[in-house]
Protein backbone atom coordinates (compact mmCIF):
# COMPACT_ATOMS: atom_id res chain seq x y z
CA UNK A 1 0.00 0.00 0.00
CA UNK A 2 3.24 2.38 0.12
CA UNK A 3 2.25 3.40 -3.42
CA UNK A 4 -0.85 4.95 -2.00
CA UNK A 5 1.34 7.45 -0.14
CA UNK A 6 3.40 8.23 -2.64
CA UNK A 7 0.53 9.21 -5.03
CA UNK A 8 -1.35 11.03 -2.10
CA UNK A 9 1.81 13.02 -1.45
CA UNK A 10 1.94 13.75 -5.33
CA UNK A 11 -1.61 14.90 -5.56
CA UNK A 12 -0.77 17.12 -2.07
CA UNK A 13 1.91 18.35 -4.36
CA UNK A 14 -0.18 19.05 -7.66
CA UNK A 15 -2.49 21.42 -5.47
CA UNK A 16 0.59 23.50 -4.15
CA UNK A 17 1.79 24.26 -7.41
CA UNK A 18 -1.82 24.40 -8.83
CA UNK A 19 -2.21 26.86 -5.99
CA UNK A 20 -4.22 26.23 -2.91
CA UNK A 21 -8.38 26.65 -3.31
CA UNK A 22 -8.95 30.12 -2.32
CA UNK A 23 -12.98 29.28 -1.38
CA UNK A 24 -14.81 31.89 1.01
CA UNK A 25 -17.67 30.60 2.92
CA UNK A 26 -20.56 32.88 2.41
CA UNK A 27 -23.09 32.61 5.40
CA UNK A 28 -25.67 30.34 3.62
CA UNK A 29 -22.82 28.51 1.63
CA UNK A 30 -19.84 29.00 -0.95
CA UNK A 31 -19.29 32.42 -3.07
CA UNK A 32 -20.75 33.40 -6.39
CA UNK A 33 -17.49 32.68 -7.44
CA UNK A 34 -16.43 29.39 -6.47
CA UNK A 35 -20.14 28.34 -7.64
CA UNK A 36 -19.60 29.62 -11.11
CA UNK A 37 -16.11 28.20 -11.38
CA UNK A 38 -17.46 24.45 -10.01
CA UNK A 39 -20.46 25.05 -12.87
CA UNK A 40 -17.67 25.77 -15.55
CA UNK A 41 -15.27 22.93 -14.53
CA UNK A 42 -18.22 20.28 -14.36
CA UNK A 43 -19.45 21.59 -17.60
CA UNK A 44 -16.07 20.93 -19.43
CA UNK A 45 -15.62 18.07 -17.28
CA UNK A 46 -18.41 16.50 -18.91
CA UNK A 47 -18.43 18.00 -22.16
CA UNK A 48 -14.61 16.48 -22.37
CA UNK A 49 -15.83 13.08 -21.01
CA UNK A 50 -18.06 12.14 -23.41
CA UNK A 51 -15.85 12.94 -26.35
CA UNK A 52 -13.30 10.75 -24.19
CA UNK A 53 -10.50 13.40 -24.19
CA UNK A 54 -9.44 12.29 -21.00
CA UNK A 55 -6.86 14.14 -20.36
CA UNK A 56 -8.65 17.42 -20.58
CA UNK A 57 -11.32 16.09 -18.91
CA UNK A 58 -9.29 15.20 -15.66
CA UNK A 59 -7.82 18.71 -15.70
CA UNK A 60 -11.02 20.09 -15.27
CA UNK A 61 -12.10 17.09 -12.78
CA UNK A 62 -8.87 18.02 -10.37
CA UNK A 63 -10.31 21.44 -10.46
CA UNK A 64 -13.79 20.35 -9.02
CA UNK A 65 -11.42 18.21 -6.70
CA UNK A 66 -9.65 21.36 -5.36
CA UNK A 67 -12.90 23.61 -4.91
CA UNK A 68 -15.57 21.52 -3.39
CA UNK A 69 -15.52 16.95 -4.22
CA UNK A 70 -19.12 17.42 -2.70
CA UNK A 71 -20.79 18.94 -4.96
CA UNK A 72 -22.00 16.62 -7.46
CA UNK A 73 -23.22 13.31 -6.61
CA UNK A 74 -22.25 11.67 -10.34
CA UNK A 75 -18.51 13.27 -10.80
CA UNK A 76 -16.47 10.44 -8.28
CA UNK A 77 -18.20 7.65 -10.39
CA UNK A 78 -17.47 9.54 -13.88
CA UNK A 79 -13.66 10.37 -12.48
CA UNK A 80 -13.14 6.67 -11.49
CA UNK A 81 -14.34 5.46 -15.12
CA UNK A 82 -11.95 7.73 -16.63
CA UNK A 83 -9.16 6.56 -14.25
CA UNK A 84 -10.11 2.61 -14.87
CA UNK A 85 -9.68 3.80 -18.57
CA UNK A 86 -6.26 5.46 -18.30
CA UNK A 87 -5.09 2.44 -16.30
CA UNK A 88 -6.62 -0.02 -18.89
CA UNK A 89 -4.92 1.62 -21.91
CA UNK A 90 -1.76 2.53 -20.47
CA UNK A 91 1.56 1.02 -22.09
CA UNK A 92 4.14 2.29 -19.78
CA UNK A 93 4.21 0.57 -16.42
CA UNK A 94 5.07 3.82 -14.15
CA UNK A 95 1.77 5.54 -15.63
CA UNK A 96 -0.37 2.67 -15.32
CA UNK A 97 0.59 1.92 -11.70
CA UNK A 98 -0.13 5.64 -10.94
CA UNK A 99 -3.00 5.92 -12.25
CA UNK A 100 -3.98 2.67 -10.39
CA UNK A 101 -3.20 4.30 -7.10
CA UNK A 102 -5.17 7.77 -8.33
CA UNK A 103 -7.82 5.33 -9.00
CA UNK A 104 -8.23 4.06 -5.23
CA UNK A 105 -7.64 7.03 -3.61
CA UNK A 106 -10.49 8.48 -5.23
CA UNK A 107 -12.98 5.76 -4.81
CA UNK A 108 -11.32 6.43 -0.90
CA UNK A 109 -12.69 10.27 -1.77
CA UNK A 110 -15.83 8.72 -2.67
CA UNK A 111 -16.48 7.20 0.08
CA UNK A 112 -15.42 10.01 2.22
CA UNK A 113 -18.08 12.77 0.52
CA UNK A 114 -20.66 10.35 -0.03
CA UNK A 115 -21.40 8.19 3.26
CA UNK A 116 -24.68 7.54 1.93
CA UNK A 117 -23.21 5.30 -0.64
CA UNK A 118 -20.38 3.86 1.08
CA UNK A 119 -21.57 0.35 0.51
CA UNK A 120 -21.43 0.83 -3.39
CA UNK A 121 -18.41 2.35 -3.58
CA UNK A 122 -16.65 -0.34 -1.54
CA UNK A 123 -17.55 -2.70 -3.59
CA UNK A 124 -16.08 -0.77 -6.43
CA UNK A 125 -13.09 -0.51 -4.61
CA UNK A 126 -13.17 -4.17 -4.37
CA UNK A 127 -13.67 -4.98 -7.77
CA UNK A 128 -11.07 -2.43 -8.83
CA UNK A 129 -8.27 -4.00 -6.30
CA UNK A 130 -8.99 -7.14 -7.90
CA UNK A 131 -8.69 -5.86 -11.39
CA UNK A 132 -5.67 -3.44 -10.88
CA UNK A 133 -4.04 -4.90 -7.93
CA UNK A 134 -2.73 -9.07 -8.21
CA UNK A 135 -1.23 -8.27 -5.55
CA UNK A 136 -3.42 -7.27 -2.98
CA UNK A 137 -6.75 -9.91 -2.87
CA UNK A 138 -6.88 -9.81 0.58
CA UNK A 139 -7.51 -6.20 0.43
CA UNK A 140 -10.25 -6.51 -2.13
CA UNK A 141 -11.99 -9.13 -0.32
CA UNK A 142 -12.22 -6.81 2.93
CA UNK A 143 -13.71 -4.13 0.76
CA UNK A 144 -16.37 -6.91 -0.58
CA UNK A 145 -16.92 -8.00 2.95
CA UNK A 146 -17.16 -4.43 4.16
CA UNK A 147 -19.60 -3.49 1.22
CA UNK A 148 -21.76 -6.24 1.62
CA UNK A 149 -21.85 -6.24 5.22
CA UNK A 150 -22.30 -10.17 5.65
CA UNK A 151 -25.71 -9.95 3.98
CA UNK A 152 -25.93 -12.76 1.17
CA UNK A 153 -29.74 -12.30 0.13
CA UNK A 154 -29.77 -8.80 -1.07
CA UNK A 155 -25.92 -8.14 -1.63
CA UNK A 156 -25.40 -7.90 -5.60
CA UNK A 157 -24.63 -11.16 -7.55
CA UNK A 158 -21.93 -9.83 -9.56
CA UNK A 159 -19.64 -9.08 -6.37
CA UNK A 160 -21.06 -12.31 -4.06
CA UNK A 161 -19.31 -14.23 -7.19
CA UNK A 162 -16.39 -12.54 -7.10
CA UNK A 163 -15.76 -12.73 -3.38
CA UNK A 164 -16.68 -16.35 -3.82
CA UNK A 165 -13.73 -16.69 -6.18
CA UNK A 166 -11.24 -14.55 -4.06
CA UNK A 167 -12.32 -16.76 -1.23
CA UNK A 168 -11.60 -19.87 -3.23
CA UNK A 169 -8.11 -19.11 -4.29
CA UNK A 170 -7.29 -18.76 -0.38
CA UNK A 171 -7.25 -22.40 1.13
CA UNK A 172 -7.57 -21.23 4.48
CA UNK A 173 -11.41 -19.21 3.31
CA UNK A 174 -12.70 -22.77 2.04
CA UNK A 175 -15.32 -22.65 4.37
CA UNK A 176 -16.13 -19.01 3.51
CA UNK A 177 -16.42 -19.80 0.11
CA UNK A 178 -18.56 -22.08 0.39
CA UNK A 179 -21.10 -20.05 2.29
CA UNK A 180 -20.96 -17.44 -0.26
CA UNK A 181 -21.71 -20.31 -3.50
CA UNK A 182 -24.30 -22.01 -0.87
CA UNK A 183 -25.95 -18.41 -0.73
CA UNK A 184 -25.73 -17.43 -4.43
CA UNK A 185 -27.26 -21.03 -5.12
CA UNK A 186 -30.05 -20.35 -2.56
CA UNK A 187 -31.29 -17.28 -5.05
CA UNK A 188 -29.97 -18.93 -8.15
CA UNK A 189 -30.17 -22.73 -7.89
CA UNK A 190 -28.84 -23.04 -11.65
CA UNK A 191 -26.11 -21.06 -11.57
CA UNK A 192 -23.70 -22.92 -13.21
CA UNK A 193 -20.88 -20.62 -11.82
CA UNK A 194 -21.35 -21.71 -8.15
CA UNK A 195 -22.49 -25.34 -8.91
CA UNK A 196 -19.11 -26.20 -10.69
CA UNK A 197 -17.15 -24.21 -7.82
CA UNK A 198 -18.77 -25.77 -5.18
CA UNK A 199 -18.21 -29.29 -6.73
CA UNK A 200 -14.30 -28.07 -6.86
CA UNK A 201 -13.79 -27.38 -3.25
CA UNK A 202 -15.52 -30.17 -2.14
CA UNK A 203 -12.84 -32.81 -1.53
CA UNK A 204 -15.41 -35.16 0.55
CA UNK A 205 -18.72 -34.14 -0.30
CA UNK A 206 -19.97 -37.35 2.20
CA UNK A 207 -18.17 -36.03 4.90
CA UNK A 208 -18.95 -32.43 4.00
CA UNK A 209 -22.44 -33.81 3.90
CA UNK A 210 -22.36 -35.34 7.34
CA UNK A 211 -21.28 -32.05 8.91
CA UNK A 212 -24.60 -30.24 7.40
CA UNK A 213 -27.00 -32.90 8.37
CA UNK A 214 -25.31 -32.40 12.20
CA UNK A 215 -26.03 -28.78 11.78
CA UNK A 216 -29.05 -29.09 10.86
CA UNK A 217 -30.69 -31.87 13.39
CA UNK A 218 -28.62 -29.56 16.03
CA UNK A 219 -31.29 -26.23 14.78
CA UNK A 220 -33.63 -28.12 13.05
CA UNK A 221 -35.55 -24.34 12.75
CA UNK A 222 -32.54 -22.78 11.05
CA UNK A 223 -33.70 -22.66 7.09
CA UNK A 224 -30.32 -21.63 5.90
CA UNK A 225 -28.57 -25.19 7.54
CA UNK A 226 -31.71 -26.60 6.01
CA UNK A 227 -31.25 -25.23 2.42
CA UNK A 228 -27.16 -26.03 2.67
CA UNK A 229 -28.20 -29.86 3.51
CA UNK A 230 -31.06 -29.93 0.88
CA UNK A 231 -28.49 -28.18 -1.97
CA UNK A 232 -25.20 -30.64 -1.16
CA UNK A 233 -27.57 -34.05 -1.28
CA UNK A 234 -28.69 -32.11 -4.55
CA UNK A 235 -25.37 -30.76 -5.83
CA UNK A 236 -22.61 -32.47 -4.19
CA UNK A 237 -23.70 -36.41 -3.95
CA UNK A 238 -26.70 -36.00 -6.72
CA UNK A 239 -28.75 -38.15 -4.01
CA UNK A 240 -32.18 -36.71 -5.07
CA UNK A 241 -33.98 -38.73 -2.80
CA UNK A 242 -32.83 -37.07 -0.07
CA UNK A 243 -32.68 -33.99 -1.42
CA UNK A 244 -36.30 -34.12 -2.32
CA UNK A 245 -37.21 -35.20 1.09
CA UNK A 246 -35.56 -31.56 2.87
CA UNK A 247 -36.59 -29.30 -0.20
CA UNK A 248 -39.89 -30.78 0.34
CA UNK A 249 -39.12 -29.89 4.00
CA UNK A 250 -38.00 -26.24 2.90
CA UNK A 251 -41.24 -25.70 0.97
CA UNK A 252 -43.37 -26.30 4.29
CA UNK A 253 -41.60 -23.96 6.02
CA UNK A 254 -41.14 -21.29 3.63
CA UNK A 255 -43.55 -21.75 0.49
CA UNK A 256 -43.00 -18.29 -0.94
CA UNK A 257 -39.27 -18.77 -1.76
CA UNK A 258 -39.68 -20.08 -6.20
CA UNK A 259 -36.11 -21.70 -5.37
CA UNK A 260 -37.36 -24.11 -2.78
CA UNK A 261 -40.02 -25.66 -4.75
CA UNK A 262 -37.97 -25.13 -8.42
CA UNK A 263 -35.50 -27.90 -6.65
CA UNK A 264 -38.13 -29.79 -5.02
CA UNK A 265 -39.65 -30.06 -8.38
CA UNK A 266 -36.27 -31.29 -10.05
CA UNK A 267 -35.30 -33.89 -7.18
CA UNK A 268 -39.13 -35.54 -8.18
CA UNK A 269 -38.38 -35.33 -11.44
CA UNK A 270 -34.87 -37.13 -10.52
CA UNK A 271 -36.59 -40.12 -8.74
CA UNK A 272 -39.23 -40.40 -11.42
CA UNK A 273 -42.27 -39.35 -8.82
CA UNK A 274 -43.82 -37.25 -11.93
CA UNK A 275 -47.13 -36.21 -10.21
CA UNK A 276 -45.89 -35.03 -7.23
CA UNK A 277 -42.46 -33.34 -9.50
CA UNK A 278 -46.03 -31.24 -11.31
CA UNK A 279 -47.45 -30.39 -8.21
CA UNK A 280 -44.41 -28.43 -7.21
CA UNK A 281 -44.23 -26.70 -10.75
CA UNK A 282 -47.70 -26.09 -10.14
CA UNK A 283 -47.02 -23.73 -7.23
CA UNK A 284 -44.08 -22.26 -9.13
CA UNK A 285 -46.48 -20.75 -11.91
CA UNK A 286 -48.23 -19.87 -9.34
CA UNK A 287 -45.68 -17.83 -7.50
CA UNK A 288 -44.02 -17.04 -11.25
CA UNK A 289 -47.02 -16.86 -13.61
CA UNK A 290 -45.01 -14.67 -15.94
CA UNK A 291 -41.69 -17.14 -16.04
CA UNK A 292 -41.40 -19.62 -19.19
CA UNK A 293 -39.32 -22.26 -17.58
CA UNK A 294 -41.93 -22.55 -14.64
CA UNK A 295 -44.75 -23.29 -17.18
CA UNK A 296 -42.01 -25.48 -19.28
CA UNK A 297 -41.21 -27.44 -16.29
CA UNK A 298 -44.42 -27.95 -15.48
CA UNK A 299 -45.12 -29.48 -19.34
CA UNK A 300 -42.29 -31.47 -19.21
CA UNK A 301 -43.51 -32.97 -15.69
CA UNK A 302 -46.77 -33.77 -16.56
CA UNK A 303 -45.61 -35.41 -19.81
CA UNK A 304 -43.80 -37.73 -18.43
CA UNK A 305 -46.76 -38.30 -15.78
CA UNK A 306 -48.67 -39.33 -19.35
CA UNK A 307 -51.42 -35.68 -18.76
CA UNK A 308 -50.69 -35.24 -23.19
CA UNK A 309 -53.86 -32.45 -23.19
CA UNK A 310 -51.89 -30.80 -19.90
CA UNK A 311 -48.72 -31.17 -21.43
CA UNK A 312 -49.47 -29.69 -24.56
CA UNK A 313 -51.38 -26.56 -22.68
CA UNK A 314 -48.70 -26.04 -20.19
CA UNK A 315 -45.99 -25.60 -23.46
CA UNK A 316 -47.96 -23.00 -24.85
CA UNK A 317 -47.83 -20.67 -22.05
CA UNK A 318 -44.36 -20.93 -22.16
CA UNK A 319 -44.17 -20.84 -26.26
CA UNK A 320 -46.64 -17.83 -25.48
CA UNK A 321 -43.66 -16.17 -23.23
CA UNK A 322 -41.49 -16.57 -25.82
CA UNK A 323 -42.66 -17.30 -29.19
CA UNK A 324 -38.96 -18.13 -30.79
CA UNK A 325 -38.15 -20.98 -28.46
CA UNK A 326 -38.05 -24.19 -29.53
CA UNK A 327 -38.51 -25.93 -26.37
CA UNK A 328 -42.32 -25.95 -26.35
CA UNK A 329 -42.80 -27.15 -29.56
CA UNK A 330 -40.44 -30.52 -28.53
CA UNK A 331 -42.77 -31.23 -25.46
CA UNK A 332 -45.76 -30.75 -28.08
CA UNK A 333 -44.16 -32.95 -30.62
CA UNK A 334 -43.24 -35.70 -28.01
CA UNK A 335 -46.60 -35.04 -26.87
CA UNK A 336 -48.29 -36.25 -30.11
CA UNK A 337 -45.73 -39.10 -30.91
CA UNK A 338 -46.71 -40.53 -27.00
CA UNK A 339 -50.07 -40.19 -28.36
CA UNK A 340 -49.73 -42.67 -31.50
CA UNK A 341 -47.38 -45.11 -29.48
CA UNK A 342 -50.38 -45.09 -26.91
CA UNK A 343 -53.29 -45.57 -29.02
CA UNK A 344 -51.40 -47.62 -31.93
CA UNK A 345 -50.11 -50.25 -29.01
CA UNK A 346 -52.51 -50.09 -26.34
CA UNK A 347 -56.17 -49.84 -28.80
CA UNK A 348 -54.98 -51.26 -32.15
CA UNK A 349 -53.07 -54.15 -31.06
CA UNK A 350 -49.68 -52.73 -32.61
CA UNK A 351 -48.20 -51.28 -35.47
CA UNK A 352 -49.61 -53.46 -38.38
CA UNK A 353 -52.85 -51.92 -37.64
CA UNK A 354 -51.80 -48.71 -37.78
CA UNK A 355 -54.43 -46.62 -39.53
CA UNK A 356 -53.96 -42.95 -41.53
CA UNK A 357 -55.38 -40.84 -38.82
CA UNK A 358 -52.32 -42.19 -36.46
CA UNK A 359 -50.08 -41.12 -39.53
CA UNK A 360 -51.51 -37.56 -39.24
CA UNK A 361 -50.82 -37.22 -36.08
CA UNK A 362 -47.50 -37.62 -36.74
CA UNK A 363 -47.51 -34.88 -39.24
CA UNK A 364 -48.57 -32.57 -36.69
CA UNK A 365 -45.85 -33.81 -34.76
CA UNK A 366 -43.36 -33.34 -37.94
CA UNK A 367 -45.13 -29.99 -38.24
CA UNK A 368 -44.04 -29.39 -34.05
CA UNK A 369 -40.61 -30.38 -34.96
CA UNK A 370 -40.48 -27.94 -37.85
CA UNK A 371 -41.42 -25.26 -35.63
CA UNK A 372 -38.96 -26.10 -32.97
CA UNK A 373 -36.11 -26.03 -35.53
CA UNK A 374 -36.38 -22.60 -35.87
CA UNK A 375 -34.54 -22.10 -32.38
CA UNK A 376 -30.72 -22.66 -32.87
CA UNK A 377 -30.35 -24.40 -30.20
CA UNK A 378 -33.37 -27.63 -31.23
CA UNK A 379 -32.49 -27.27 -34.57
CA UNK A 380 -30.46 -30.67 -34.98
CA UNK A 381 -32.72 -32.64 -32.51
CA UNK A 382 -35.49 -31.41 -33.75
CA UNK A 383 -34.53 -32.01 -37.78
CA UNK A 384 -33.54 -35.73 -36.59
CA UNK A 385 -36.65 -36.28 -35.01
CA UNK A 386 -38.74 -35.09 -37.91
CA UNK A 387 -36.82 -36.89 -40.19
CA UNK A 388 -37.05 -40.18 -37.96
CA UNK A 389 -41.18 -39.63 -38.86
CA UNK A 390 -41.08 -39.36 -42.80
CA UNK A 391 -41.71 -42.58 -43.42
CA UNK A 392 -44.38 -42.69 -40.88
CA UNK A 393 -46.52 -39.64 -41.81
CA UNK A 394 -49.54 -40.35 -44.44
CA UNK A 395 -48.81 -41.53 -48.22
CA UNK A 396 -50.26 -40.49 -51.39
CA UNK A 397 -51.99 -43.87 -51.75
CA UNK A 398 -53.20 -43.55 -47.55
CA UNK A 399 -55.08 -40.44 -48.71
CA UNK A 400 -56.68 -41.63 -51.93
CA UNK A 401 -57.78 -44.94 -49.95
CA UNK A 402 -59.08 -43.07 -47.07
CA UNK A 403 -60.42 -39.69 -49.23
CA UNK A 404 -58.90 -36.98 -47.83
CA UNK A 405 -57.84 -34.63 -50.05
CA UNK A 406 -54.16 -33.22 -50.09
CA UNK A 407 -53.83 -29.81 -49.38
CA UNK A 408 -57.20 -29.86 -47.23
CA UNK A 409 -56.97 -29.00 -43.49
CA UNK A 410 -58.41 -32.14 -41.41
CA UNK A 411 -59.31 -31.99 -37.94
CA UNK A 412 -58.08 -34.70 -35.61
CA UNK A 413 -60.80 -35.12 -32.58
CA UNK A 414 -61.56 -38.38 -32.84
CA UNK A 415 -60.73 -42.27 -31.83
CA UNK A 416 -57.87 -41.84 -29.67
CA UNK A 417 -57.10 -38.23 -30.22
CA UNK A 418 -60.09 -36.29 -29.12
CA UNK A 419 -58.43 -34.15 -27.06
CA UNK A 420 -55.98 -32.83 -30.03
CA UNK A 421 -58.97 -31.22 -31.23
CA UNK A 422 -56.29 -29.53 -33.99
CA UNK A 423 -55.94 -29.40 -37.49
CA UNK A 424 -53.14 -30.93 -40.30
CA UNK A 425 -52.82 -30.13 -43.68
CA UNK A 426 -51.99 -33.42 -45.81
């Protein structure tokens, strides 16, 4: 930290020879004149900024420095931009590392003339250590710490991941870490981010497991021990049984938290106990009526619970949510083909009595496919699967036998399929 003195000794310097602010206190605040010259600096200062001359516009920023660092509540974060910007693009090593150490001393400033937003300014300072500073992580983390004073549910994502990480590097913060990625996983159970790092530090996850099942029988009340015991049987060991059993326990206790019964559902849907996997999707539409993953878990649940109608409803919420994914067209597609299987196996007495009106449902479900293909990332599945159907979808002999003329919309609601209720062009 010795090159923080140096630089504060250099800036002490820079206002001697600048000359020292000559600012007269009128009785209800500063002079005319000291206002006009803080209006003129701030107005180049900005004016400079956003043409990026950044070297005029620090000139004029030093000036607002010297008069009155108070007086406008967006210059610190503009001045530390433009600072993060002359460190960034600096070539010579002596410029960059002093216009590191101008960097954190005013973020320090910031902090200083701003108490109100001390917490956001200390976890710039964090961030910026990080960035600027190899050297000094355990200096950053304190200014994470400090800035998100200890409280995981509201603190922002960004910088709980990137103490996380500064915690990780550090063998003897193992256990921090992984209080941090149990917390980030409690608002985000699919973050991929803390999943894979938690995995990482885990060198026993049995015995890690074994020491949060003891701390939770020992506060059985606590839902935070709960959630870490329910989230390492689900992350750690993958043993979904028993995962289901404490998220199911977590749901009881708090049934407003999504998270709780988004893992609940996916530990059912793990041991193959569809219904009850669609009854906790169920209550995350509810709670999340307007999110497309809660009505495409839900479809995806109640498919495999054999509910076709509900499956194929449940998909178009979500395909109404957002119209160019491909996802709810699959679960319609596999919808229809679990239809055919059903009826062509189970009523017909197997394939050789296969009739044209199965084959037409499978056009739909060609026609699904297509649909789904339009979303990058179903293309290929869904191409194979349509392609897997051509030689199952109706002939030009299957519609001269059975009269139905090509290019004629025909409605399927009937034999096996009256709940389609939907119409396929030949």
């Amino acid at each position: 930290m010795q090159r923080f003195m140096y630089t504060f000794i250099g800036l002490t310097l820079l206002l001697l020879v600048c000359g020292s602010p000559t600012i007269v206190h009128a009785q209800n605040g500063e002079d005319e004149e000291t206002e006009r010259l803080l209006r003129r600096n701030w107005s180049l200062f900005l004016e400079y900024f956003k043409t990026n001359d950044f070297n005029a516009a620090k000139k004029a920023g030093w000036k607002i420095l010297e008069l009155n660092p108070a007086r406008f509540t967006t210059f610190h974060p503009r001045m530390i931009e433009l600072y993060d910007s002359l460190v960034t693009r600096a070539e010579d090593e002596e410029v960059k590392a002093g216009a590191a150490d101008t960097l954190i001393w005013l973020i320090d400033s910031a902090i200083e003339h701003f108490p109100d937003r001390k917490n956001d300014y200390l976890l710039t300072k964090g961030y910026q250590l990080e960035r600027h500073f190899p050297d000094l992580e355990m200096e950053a983390i304190d200014a994470y710490e400090s800035g998100i004073e200890g409280d995981y549910t509201t603190a922002d994502m960004y910088y709980l991941s990137r103490l996380a990480i500064l915690y990780s590097k550090n063998p003897e913060m193992k256990q921090q870490a992984i209080q941090v990625l149990q917390a980030i996983l409690l608002r985000e159970p699919n973050n991929e981010m803390a999943q894979s790092m938690l995995k990482n530090l885990m060198d026993n996850p049995e015995e890690y497991i074994s020491i949060l099942r003891d701390a939770h029988y020992a506060d059985p009340g606590n839902v935070t021990k709960l959630f870490e015991l329910a989230n390492g049987y689900y992350e750690l060991v993958q043993q979904f049984d028993s995962s289901a059993v404490y998220f199911g326990k977590l749901t009881g206790m708090s049934p407003e938290v999504i998270n709780y019964w988004q893992r609940y559902g996916a530990s059912l849907m793990f041991i193959e106990d569809y219904r009850a996997a669609s009854e906790a999707y169920k209550k995350v539409t509810e709670l999340d009526p307007e999110s497309r993953d809660a009505w495409m878990n839900l479809a995806r649940s109640v498919l495999q619970a054999g509910k076709l109608s509900e499956a194929r409803t449940y998909a178009e919420k979500a395909s109404a949510l957002d119209p160019s994914w491909g996802a709810p067209h699959m679960v319609v597609a596999n919808a229809y083909e679990t239809a055919v299987s059903r009826c062509v196996e189970g009523t017909r007495g197997g394939w050789a009595n296969m009739k044209v009106i199965d084959k037409l449902v499978y056009l739909l479900a060609q026609n699904e496919y297509a649909r789904a293909a339009r979303d990058p990332q179903f293309e290929g599945q869904a191409r194979d699967r349509s392609r897997a159907l051509s030689t199952l979808i109706p002939s030009s002999e299957d519609l001269f036998l059975n009269k139905i003329p090509r290019g004629t919309p025909y409605l399927i609601n009937k034999d096996c399929y009256g709940w389609i209720n939907r119409s396929v062009t030949p």
